[in-house]
Protein backbone atom coordinates (compact mmCIF):
# COMPACT_ATOMS: atom_id res chain seq x y z
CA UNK A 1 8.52 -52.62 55.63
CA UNK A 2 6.59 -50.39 53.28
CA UNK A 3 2.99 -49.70 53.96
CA UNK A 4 1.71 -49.85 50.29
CA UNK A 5 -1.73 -49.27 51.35
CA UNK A 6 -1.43 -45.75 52.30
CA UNK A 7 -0.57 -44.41 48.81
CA UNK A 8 -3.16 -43.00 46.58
CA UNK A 9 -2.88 -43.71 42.85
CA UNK A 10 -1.17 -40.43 41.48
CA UNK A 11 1.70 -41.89 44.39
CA UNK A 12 1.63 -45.12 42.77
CA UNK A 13 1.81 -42.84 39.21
CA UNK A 14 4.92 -40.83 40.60
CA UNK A 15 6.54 -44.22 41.91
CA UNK A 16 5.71 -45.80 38.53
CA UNK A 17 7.34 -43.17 36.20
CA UNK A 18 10.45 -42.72 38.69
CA UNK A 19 11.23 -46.68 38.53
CA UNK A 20 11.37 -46.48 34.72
CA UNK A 21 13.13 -43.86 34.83
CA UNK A 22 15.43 -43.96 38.27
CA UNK A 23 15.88 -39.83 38.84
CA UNK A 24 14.45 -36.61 37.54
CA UNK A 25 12.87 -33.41 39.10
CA UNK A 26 9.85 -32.39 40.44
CA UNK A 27 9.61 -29.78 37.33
CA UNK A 28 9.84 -32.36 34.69
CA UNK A 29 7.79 -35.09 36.58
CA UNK A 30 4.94 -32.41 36.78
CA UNK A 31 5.10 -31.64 33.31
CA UNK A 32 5.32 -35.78 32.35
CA UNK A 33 2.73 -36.57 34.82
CA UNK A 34 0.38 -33.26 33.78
CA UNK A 35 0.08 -32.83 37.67
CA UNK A 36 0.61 -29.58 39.00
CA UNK A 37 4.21 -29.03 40.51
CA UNK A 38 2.96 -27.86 43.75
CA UNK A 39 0.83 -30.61 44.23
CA UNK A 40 3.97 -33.40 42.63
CA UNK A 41 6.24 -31.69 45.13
CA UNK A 42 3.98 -32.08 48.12
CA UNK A 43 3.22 -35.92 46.79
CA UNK A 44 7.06 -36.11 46.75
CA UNK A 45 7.89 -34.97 50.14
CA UNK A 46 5.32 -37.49 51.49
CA UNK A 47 6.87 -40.02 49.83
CA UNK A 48 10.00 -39.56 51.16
CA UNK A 49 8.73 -38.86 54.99
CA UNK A 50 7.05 -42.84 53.90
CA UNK A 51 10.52 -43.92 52.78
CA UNK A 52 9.51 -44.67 49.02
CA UNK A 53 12.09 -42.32 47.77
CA UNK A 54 15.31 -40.51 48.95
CA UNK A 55 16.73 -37.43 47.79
CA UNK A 56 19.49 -37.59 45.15
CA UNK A 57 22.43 -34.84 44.34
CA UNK A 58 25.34 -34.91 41.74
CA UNK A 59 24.23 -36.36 38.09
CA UNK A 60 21.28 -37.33 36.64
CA UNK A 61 21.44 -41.30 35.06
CA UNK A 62 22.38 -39.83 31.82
CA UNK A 63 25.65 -38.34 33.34
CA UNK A 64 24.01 -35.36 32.97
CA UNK A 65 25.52 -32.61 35.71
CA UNK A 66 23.05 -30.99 37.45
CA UNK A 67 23.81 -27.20 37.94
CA UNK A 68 22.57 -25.63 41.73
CA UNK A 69 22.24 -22.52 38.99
CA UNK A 70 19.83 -24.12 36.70
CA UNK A 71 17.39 -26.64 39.12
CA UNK A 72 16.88 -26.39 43.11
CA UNK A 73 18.73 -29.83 44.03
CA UNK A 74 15.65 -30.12 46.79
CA UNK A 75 13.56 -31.00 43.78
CA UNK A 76 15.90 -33.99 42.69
CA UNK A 77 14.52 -37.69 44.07
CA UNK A 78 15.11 -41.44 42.98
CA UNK A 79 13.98 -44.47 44.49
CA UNK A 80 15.10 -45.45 47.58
C-alpha cells in the first residue's frame, strides 16, 4: 500500500499533472510545473524509490517515438 502521507505538495503537483496526462519527461514537466528540473528530477526519482511511478521507454501516449538522440529515456516516467 502507498504511504500518501509522506509526499509533500509539489509530489502531489507532479502526481497530479502526470495522471492527466499519463507520460512525459522530466524537461517538459519542469517547464509545465515552473519547478526547476534538477529539483523535478530528484522529486521524480523519490517517487519512484516510493512506488508512485515507474519508468516508461518506447512512445509517448500520442504515438509519439521517443528518440535516445533527442531525450535521455532515464527522464521518461508514467504512473505506476
Amino acid at each position: 500500500m502507498l504511504n500518501w502521507d509522506v509526499l509533500e505538495e509539489k509530489d502531489l503537483t507532479i502526481l497530479q499533472y502526470l495522471y492527466n496526462i499519463e507520460a512525459d519527461c522530466a524537461k517538459f514537466i519542469s517547464r509545465k510545473l515552473r519547478i526547476s528540473l534538477e529539483e523535478t528530477m530528484q522529486r521524480l526519482k523519490h517517487l519512484e524509490k516510493l512506488g508512485f511511478l515507474e519508468r516508461v521507454r518506447g512512445t509517448f501516449p500520442n504515438g509519439t517515438i521517443i528518440d535516445e538522440k533527442d531525450l535521455d529515456l532515464q527522464e521518461c516516467i508514467a504512473l505506476y
